[in-house]
PDB file of N, CA and C in Angstrom:
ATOM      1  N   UNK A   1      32.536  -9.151  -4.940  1.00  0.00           N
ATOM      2  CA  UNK A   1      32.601 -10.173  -3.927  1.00  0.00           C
ATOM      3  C   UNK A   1      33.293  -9.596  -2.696  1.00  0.00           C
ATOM      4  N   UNK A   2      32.587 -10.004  -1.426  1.00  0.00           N
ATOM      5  CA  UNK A   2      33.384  -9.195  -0.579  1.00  0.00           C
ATOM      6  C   UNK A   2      34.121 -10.623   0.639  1.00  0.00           C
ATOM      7  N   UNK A   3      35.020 -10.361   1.053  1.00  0.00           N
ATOM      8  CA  UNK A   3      35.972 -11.167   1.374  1.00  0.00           C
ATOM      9  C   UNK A   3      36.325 -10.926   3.073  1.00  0.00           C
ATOM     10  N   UNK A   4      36.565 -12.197   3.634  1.00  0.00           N
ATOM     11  CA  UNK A   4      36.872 -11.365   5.061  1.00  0.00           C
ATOM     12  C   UNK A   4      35.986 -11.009   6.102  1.00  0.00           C
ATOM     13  N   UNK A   5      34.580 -10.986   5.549  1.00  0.00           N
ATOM     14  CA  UNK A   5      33.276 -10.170   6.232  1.00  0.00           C
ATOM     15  C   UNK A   5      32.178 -11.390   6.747  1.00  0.00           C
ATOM     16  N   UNK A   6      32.062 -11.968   7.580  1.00  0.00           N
ATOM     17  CA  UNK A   6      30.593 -12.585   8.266  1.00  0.00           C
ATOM     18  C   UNK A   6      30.005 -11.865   8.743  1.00  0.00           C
ATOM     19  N   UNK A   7      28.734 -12.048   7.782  1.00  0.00           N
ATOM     20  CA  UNK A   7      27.139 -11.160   8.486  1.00  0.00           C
ATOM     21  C   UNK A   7      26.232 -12.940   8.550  1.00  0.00           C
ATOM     22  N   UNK A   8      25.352 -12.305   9.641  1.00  0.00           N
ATOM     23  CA  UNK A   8      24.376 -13.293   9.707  1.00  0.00           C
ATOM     24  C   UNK A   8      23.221 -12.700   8.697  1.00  0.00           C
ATOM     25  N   UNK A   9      22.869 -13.788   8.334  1.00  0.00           N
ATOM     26  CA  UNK A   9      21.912 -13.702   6.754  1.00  0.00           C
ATOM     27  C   UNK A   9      20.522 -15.115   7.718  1.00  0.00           C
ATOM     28  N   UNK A  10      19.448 -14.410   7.041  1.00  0.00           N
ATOM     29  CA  UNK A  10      18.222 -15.097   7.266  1.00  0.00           C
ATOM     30  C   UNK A  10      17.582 -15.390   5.724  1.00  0.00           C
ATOM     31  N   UNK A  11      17.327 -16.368   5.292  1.00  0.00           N
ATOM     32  CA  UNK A  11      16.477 -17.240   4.244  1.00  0.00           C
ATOM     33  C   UNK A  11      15.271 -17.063   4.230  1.00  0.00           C
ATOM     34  N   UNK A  12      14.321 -16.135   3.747  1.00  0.00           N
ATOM     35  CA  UNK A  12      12.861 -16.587   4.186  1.00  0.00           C
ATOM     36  C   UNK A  12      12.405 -17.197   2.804  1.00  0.00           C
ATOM     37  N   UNK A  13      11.727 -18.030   2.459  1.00  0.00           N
ATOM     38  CA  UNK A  13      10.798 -18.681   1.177  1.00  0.00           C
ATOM     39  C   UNK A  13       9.642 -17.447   1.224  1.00  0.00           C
ATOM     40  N   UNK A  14       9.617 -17.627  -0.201  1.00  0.00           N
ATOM     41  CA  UNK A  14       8.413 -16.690  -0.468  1.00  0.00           C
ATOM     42  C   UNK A  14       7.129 -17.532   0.151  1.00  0.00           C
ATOM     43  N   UNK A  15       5.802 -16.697   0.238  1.00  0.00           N
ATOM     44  CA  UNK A  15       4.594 -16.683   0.455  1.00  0.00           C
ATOM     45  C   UNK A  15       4.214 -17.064  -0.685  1.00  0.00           C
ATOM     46  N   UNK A  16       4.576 -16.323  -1.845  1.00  0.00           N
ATOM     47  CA  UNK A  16       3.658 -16.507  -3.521  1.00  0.00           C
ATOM     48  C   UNK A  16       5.312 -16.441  -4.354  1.00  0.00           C
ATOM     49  N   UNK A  17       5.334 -17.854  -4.670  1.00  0.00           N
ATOM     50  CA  UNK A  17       6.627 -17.504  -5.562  1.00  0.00           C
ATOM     51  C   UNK A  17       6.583 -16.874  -7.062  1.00  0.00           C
ATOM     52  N   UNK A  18       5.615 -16.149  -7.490  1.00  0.00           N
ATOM     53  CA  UNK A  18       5.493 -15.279  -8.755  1.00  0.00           C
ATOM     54  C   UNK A  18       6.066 -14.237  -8.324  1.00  0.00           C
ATOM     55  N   UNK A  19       6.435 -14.136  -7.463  1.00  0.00           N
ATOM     56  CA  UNK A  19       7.077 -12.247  -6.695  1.00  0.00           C
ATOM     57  C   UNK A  19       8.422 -12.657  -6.613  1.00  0.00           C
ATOM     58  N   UNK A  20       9.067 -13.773  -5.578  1.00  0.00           N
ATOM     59  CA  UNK A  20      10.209 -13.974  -5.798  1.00  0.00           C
ATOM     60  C   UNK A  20      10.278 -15.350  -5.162  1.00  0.00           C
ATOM     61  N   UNK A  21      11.323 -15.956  -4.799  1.00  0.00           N
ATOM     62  CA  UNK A  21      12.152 -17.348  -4.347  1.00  0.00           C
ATOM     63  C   UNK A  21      11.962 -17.173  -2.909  1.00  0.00           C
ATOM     64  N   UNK A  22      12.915 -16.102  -2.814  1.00  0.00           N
ATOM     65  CA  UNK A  22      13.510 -16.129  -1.553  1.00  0.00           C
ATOM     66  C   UNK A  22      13.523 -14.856  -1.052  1.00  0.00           C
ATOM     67  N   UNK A  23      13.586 -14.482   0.214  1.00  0.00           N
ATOM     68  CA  UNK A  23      14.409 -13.048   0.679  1.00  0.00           C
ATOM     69  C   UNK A  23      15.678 -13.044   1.097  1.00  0.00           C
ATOM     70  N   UNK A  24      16.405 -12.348   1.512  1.00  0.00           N
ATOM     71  CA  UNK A  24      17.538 -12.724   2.140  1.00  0.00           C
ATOM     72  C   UNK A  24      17.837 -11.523   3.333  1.00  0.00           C
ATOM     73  N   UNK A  25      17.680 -11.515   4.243  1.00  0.00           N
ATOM     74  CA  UNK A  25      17.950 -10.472   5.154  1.00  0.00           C
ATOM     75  C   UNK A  25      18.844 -10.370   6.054  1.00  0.00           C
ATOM     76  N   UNK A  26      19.788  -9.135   6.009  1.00  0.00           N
ATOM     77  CA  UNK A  26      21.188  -9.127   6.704  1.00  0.00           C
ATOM     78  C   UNK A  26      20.883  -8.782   8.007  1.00  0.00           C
ATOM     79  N   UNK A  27      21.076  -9.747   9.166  1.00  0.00           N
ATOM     80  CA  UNK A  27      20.789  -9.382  10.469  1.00  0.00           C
ATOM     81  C   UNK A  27      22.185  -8.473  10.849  1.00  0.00           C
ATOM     82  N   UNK A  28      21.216  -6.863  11.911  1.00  0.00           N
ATOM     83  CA  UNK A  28      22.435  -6.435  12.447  1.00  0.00           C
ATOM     84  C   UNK A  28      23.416  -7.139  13.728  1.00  0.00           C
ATOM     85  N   UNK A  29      24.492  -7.028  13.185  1.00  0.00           N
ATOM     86  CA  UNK A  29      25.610  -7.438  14.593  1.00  0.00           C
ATOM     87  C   UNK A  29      25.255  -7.694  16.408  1.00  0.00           C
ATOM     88  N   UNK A  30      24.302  -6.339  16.545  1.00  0.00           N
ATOM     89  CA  UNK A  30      23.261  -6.056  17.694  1.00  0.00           C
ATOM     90  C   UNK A  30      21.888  -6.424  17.841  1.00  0.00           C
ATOM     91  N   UNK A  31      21.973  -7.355  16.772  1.00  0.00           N
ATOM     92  CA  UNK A  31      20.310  -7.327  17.155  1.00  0.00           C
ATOM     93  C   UNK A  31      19.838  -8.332  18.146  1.00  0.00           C
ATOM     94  N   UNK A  32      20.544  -9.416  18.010  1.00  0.00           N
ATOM     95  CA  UNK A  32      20.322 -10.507  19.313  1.00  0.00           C
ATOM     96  C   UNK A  32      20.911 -10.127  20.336  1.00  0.00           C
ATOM     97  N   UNK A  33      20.953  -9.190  20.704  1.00  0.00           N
ATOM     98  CA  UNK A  33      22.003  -8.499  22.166  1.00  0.00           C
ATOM     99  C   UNK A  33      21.056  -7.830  22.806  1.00  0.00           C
ATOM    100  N   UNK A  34      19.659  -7.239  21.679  1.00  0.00           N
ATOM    101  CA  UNK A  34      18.450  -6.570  23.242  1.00  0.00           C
ATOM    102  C   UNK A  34      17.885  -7.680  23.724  1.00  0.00           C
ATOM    103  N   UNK A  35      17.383  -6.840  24.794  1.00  0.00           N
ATOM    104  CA  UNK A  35      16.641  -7.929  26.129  1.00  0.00           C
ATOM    105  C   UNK A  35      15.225  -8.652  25.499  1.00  0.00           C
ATOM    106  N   UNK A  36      15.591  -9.997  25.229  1.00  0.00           N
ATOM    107  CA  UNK A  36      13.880 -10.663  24.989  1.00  0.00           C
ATOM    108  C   UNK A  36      14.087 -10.911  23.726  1.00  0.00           C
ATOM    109  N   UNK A  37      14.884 -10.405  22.633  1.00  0.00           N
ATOM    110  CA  UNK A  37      15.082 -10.120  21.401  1.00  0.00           C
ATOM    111  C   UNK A  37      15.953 -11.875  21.245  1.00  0.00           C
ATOM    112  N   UNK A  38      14.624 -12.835  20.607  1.00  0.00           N
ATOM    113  CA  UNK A  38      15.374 -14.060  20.320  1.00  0.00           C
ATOM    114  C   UNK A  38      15.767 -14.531  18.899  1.00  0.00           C
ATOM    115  N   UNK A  39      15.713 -15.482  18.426  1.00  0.00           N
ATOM    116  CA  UNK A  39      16.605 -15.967  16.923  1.00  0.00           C
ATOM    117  C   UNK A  39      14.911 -16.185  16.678  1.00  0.00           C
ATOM    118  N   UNK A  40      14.361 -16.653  17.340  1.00  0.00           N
ATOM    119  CA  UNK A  40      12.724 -17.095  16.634  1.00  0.00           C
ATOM    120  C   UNK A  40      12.219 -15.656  16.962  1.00  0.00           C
ATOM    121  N   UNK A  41      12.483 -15.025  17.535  1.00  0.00           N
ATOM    122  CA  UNK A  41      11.663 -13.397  17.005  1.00  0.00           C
ATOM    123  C   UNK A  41      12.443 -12.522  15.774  1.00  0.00           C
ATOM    124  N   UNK A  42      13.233 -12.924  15.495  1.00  0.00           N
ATOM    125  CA  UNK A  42      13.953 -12.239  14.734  1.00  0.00           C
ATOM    126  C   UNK A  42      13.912 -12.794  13.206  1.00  0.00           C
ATOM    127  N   UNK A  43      13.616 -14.511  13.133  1.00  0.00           N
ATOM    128  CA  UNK A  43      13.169 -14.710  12.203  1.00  0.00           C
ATOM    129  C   UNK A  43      11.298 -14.717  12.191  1.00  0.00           C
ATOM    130  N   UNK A  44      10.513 -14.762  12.904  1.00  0.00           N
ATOM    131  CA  UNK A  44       9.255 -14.703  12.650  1.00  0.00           C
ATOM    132  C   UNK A  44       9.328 -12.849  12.133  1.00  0.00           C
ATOM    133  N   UNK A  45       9.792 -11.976  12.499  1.00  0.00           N
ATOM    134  CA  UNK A  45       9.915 -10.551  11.755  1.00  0.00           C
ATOM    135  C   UNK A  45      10.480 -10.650  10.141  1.00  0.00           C
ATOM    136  N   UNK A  46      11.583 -11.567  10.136  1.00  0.00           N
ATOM    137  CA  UNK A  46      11.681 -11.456   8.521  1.00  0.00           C
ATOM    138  C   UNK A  46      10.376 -12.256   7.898  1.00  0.00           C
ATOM    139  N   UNK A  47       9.487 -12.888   8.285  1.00  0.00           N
ATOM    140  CA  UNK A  47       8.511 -13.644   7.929  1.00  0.00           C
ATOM    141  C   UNK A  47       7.587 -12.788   8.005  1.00  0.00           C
ATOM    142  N   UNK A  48       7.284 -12.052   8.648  1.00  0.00           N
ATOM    143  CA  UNK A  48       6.467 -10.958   8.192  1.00  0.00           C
ATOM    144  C   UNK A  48       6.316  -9.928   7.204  1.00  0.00           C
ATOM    145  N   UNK A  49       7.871  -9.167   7.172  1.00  0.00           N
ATOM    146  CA  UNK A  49       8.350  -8.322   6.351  1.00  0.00           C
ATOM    147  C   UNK A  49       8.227  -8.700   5.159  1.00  0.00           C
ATOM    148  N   UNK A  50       8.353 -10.003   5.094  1.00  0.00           N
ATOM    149  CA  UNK A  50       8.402 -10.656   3.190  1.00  0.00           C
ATOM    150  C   UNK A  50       6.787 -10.833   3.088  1.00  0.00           C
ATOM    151  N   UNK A  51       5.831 -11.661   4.011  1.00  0.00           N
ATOM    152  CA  UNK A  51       4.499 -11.823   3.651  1.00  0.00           C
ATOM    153  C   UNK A  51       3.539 -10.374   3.164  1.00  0.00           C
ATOM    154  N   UNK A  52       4.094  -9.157   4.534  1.00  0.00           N
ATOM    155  CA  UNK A  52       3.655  -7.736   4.074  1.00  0.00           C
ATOM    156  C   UNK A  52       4.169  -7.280   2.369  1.00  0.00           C
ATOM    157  N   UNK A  53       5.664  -7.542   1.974  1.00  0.00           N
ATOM    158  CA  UNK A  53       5.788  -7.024   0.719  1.00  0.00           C
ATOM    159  C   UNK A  53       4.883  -7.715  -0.326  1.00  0.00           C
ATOM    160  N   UNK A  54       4.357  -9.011  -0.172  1.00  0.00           N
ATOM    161  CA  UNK A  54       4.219  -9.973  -0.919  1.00  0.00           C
ATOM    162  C   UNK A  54       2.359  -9.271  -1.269  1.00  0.00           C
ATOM    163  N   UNK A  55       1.507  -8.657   0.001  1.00  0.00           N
ATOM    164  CA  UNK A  55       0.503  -8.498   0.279  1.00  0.00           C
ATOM    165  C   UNK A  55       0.547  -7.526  -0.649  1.00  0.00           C
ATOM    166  N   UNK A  56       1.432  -6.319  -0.589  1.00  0.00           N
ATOM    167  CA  UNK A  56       1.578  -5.050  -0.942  1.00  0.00           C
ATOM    168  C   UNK A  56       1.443  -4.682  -2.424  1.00  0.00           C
ATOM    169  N   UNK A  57       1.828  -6.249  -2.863  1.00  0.00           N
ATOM    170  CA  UNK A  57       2.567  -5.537  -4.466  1.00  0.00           C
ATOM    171  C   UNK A  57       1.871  -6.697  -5.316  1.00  0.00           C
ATOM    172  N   UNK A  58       1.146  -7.513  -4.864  1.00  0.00           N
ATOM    173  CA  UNK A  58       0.484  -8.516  -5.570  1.00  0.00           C
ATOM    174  C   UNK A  58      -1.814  -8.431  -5.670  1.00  0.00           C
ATOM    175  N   UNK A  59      -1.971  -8.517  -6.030  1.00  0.00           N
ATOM    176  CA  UNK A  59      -3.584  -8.561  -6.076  1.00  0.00           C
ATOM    177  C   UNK A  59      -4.188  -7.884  -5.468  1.00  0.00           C
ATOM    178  N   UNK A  60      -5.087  -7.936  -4.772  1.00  0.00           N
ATOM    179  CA  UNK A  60      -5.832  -6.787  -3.598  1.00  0.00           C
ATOM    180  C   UNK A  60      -5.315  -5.753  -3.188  1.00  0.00           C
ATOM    181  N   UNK A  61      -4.038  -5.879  -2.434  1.00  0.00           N
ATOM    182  CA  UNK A  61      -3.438  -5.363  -1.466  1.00  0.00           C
ATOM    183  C   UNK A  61      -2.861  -4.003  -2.827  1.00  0.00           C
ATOM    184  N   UNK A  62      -2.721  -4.237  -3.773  1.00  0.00           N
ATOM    185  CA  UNK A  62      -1.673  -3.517  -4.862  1.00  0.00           C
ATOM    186  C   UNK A  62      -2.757  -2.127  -5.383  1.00  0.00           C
ATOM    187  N   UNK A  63      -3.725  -2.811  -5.968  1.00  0.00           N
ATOM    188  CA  UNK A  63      -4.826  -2.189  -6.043  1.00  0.00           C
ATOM    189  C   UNK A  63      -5.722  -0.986  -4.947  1.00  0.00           C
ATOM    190  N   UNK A  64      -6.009  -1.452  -3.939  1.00  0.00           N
ATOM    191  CA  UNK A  64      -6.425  -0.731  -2.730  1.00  0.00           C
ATOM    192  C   UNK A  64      -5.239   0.249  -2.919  1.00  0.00           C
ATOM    193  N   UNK A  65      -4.127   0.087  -2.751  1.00  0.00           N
ATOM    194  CA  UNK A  65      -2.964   1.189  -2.306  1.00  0.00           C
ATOM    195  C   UNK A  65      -3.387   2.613  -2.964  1.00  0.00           C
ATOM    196  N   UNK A  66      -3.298   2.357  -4.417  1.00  0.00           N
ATOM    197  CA  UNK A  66      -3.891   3.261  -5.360  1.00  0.00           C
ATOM    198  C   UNK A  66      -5.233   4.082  -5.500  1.00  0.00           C
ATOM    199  N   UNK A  67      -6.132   3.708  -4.649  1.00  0.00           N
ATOM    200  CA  UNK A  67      -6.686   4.125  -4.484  1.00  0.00           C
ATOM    201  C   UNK A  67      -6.944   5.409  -3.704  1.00  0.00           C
ATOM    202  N   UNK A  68      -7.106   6.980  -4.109  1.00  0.00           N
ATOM    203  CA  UNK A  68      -6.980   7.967  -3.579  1.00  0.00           C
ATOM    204  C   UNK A  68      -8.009   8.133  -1.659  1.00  0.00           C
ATOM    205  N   UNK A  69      -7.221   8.662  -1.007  1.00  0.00           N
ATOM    206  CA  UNK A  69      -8.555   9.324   0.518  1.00  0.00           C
ATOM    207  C   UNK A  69      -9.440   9.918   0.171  1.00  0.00           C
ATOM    208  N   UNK A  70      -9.650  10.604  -0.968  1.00  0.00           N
ATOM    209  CA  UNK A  70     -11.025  11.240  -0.910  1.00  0.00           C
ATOM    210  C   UNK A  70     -12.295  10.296  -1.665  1.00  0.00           C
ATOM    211  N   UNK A  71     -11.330   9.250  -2.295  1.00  0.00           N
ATOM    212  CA  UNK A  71     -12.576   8.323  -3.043  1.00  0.00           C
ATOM    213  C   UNK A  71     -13.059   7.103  -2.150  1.00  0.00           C
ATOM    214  N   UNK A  72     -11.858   6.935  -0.881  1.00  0.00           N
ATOM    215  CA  UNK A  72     -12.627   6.149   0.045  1.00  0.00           C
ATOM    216  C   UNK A  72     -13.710   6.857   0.849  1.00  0.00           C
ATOM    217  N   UNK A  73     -13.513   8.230   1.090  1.00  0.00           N
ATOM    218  CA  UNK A  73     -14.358   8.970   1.763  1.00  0.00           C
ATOM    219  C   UNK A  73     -15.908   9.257   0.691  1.00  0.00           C
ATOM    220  N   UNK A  74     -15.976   9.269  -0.860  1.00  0.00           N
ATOM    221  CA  UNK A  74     -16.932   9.009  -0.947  1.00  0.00           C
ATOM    222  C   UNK A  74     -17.157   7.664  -0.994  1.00  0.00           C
ATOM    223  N   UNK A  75     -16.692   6.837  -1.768  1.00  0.00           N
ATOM    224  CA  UNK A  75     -17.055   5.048  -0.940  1.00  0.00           C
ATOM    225  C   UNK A  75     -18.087   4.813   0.092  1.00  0.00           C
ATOM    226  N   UNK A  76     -17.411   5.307   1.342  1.00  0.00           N
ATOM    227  CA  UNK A  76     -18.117   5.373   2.561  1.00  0.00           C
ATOM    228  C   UNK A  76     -19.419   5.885   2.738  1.00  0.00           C
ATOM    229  N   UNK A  77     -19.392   7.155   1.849  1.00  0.00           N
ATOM    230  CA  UNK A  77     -20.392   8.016   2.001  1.00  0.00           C
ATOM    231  C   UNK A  77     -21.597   7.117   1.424  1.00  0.00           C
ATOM    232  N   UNK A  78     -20.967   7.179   0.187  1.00  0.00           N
ATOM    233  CA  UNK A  78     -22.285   5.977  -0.226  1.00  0.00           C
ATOM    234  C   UNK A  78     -23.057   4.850   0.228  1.00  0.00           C
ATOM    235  N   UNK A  79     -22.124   4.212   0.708  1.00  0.00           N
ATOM    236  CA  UNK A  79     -22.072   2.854   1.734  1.00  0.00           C
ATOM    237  C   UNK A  79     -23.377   3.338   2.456  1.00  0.00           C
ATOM    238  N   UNK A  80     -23.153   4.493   3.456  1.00  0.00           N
ATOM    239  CA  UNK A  80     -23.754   5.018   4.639  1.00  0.00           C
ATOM    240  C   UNK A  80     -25.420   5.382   4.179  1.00  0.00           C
ATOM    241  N   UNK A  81     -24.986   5.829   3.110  1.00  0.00           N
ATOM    242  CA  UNK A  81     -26.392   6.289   2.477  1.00  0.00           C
ATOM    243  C   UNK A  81     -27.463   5.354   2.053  1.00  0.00           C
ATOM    244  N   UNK A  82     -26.357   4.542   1.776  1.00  0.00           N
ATOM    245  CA  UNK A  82     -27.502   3.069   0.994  1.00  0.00           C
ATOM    246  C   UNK A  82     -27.887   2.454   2.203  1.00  0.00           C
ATOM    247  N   UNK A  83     -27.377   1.955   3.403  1.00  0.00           N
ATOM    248  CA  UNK A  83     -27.721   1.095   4.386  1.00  0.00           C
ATOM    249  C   UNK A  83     -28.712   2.377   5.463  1.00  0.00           C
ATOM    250  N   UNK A  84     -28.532   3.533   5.336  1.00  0.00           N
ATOM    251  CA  UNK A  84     -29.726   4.658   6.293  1.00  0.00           C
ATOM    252  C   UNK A  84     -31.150   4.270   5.042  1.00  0.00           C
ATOM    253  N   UNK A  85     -30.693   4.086   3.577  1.00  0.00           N
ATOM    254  CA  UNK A  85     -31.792   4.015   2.408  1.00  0.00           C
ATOM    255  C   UNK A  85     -32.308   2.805   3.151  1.00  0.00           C
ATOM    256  N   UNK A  86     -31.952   1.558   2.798  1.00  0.00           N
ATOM    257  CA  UNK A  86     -32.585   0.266   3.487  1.00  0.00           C
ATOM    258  C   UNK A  86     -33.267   0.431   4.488  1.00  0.00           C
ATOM    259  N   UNK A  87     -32.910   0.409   5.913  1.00  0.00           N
ATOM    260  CA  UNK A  87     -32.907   0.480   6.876  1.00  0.00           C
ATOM    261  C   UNK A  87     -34.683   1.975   7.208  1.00  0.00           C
ATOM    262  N   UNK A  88     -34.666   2.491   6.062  1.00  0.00           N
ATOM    263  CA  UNK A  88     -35.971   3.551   6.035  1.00  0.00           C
ATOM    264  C   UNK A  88     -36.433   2.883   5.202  1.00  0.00           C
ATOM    265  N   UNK A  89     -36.488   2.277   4.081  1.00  0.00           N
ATOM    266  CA  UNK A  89     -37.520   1.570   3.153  1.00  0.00           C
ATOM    267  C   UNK A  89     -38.232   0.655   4.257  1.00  0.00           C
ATOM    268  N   UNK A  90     -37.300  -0.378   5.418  1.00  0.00           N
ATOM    269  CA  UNK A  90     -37.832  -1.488   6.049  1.00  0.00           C
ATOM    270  C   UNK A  90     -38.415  -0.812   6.976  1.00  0.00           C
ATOM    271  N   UNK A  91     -38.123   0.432   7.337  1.00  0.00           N
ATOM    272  CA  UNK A  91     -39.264   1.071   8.504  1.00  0.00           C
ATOM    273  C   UNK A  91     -38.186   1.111   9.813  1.00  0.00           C
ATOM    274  N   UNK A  92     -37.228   0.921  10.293  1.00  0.00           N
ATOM    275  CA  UNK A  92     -36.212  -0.129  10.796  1.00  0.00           C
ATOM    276  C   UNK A  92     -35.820   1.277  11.840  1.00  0.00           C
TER     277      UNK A  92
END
């Protein structure tokens, strides 16, 4: 327990609560001190940061990650091949 110390702390609710509750993010001392830098930009960024982890590590988003560059590059390849295939069957 630490004693003595105020930090400003931001609450965000999860996006998908199977990942977690809540976030909790320790704002720095400086951060509302740059120019333009407001309390609603500073919480719409922790609202991002939690929706991106949430994207990252849950369904689609988790899957894709794993997926190696050279197997999207054949992916593609294929892709390319099948729609030049179509596109010559229709005469096109």
């Amino acid at each position: 327990m630490v004693k003595g110390v105020s930090r400003r702390v931001i609450v965000v609710k999860s996006p998908d609560p199977k990942l977690f509750e809540q976030a909790i993010f320790i704002v720095k001392e400086d951060a509302a001190q740059g120019e333009g830098v407001t309390a609603e930009k500073v919480l719409e960024e922790a609202r991002r940061v939690a929706s991106r982890y949430v994207r990252r590590n849950t369904g689609w988003g988790k899957g894709v990650g794993k997926i190696p560059p050279p197997a999207w590059l054949g992916i593609g390849a294929l892709l390319a091949s099948a729609l030049w295939g179509c596109a010559a069957m229709l005469g096109l």
